[in-house]
N, C-alpha and C. Protein backbone atom coordinates (compact mmCIF):
# COMPACT_ATOMS: atom_id res chain seq x y z
N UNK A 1 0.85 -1.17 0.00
CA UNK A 1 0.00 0.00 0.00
C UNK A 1 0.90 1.24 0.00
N UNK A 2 0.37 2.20 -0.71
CA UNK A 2 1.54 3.45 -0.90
C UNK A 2 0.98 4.44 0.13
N UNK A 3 1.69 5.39 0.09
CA UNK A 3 1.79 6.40 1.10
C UNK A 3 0.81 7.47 0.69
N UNK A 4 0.08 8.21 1.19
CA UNK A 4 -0.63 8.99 0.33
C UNK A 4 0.30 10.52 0.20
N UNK A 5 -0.56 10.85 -1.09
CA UNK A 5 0.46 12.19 -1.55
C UNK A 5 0.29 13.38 -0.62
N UNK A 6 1.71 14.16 -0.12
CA UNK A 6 1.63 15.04 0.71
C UNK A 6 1.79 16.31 0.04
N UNK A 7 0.66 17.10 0.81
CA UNK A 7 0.22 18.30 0.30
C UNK A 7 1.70 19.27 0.22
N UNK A 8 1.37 20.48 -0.27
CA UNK A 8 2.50 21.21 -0.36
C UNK A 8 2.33 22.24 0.64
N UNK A 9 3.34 22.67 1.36
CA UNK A 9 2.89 23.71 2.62
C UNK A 9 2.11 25.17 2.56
N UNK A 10 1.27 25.14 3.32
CA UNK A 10 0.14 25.66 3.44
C UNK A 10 0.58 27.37 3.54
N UNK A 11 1.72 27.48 4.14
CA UNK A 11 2.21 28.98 4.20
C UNK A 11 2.93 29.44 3.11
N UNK A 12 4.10 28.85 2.62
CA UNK A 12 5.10 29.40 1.63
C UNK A 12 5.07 28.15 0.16
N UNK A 13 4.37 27.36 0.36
CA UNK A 13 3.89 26.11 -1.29
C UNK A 13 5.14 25.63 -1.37
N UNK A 14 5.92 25.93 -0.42
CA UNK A 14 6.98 24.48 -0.71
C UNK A 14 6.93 22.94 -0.64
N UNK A 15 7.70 21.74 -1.05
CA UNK A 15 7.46 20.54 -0.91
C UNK A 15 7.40 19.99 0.91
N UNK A 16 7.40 19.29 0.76
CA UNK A 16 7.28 18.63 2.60
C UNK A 16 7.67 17.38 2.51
N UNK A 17 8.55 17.05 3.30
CA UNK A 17 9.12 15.87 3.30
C UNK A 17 8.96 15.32 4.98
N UNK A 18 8.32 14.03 4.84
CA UNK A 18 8.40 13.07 6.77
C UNK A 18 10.02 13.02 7.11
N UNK A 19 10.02 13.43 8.19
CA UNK A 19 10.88 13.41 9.33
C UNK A 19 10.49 12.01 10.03
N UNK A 20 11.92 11.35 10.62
CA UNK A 20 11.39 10.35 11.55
C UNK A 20 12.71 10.65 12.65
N UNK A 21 12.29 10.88 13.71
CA UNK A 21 12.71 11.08 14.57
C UNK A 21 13.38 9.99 15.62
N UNK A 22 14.28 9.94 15.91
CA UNK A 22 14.66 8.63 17.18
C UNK A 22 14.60 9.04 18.34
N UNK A 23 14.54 8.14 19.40
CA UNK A 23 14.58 8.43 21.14
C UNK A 23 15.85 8.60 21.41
N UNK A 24 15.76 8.84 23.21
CA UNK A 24 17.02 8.32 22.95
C UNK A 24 18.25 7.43 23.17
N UNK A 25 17.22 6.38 23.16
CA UNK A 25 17.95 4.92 23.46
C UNK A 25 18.04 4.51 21.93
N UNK A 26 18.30 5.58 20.56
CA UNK A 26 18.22 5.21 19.41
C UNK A 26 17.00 4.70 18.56
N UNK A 27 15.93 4.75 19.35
CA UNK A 27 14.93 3.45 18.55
C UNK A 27 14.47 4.28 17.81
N UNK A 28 13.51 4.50 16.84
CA UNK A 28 12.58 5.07 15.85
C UNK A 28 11.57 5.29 16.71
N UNK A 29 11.51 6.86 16.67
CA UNK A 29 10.34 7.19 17.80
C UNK A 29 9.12 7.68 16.58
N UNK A 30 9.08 9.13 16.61
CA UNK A 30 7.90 9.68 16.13
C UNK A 30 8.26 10.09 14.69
N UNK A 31 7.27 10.66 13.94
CA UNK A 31 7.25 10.70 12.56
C UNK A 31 6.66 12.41 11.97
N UNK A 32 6.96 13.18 11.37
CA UNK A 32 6.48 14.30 11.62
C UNK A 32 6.90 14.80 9.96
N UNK A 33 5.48 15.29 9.23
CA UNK A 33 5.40 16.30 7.73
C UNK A 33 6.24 17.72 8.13
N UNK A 34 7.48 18.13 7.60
CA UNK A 34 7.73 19.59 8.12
C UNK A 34 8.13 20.06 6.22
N UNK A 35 8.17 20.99 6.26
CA UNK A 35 7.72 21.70 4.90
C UNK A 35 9.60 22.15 4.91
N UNK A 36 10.06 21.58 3.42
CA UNK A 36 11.72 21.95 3.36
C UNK A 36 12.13 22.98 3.53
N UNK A 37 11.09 24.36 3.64
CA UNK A 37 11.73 25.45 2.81
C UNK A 37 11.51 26.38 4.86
N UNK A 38 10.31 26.64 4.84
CA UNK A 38 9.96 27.44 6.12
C UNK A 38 9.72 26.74 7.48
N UNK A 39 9.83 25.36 7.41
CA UNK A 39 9.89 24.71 8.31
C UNK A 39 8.54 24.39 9.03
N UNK A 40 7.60 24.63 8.34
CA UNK A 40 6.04 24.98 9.19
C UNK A 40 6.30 22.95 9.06
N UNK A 41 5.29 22.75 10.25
CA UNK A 41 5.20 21.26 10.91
C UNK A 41 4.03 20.76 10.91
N UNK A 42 3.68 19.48 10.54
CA UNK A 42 2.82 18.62 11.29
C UNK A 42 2.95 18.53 12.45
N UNK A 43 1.53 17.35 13.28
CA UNK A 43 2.09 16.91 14.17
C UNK A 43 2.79 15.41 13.99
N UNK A 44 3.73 14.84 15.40
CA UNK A 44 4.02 14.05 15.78
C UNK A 44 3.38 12.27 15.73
N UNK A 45 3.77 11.51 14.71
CA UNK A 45 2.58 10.66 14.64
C UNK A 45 3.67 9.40 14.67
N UNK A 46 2.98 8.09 15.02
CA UNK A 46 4.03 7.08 15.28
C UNK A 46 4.11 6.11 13.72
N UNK A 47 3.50 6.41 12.42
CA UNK A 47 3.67 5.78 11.29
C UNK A 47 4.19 7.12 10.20
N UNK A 48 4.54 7.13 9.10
CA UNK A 48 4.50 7.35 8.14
C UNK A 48 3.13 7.76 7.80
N UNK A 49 2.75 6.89 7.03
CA UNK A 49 1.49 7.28 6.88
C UNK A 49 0.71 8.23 7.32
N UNK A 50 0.14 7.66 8.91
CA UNK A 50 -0.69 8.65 10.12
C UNK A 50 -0.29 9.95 9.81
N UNK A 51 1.27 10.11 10.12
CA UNK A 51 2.15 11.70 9.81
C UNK A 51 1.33 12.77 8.44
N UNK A 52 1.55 11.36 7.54
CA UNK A 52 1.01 12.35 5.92
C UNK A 52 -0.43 12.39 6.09
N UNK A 53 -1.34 11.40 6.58
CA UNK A 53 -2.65 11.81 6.86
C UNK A 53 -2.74 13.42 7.73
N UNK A 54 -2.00 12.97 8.80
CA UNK A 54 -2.72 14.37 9.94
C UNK A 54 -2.00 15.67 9.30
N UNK A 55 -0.88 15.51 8.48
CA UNK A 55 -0.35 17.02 8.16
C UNK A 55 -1.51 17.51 7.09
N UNK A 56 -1.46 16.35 6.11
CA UNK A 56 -2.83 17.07 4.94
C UNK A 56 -4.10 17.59 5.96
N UNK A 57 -4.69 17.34 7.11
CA UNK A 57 -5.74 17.56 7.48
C UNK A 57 -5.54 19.18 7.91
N UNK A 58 -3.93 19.24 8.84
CA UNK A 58 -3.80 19.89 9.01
C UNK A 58 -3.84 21.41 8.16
N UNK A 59 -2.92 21.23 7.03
CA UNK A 59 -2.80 22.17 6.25
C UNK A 59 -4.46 22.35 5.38
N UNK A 60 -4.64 21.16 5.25
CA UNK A 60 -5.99 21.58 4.44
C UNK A 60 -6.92 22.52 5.68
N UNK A 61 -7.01 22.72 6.74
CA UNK A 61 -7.43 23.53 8.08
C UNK A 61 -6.98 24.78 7.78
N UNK A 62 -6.05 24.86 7.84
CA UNK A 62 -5.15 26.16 7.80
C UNK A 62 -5.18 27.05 6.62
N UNK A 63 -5.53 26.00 5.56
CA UNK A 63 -5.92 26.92 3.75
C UNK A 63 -6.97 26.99 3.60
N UNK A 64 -8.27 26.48 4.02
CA UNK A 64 -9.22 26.87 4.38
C UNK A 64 -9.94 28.01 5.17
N UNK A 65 -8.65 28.30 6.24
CA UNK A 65 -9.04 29.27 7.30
C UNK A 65 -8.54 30.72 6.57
N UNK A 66 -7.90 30.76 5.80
CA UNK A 66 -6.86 31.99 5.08
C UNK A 66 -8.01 32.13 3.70
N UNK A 67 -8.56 31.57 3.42
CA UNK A 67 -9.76 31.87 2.32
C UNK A 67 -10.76 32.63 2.43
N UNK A 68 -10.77 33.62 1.73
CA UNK A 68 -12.15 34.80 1.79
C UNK A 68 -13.50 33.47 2.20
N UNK A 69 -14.29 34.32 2.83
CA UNK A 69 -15.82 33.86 2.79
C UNK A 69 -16.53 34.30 1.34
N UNK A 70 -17.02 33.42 0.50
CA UNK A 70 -17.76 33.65 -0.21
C UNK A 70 -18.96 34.39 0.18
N UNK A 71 -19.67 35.60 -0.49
CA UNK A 71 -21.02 35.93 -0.37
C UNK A 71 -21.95 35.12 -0.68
């Protein structure tokens, strides 16, 4: 199953690439969408996946909220 496609950042339209983060006893901890260019973030999620799900929700929130109200 593939990864789903991650949006482009919601502030400056740069690409976004998952971060995976380790503890620090080394293990593979958390997983996190951060945007290459301005650094704007997802949150913290323990798959791949989850990460690219909650950042699209996220940003799709955030480009939504920056959009005129239609009359």
């Amino acid at each position: 199953m593939s990864d789903p496609k991650i949006r482009p950042c919601p502030r400056c339209g740069s690409d976004v690439s998952v971060w995976t983060y380790e503890t620090a006893t080394g293990a593979l901890g958390s997983r996190r969408a951060e945007c290459d260019s301005c650094w704007y973030m997802g949150p913290c999620c323990s798959s791949i996946r989850t990460a690219i799900k909650e950042y699209n929700a996220q940003a799709l929130r955030e480009t939504a909220a920056k959009e005129p109200e239609q009359p």
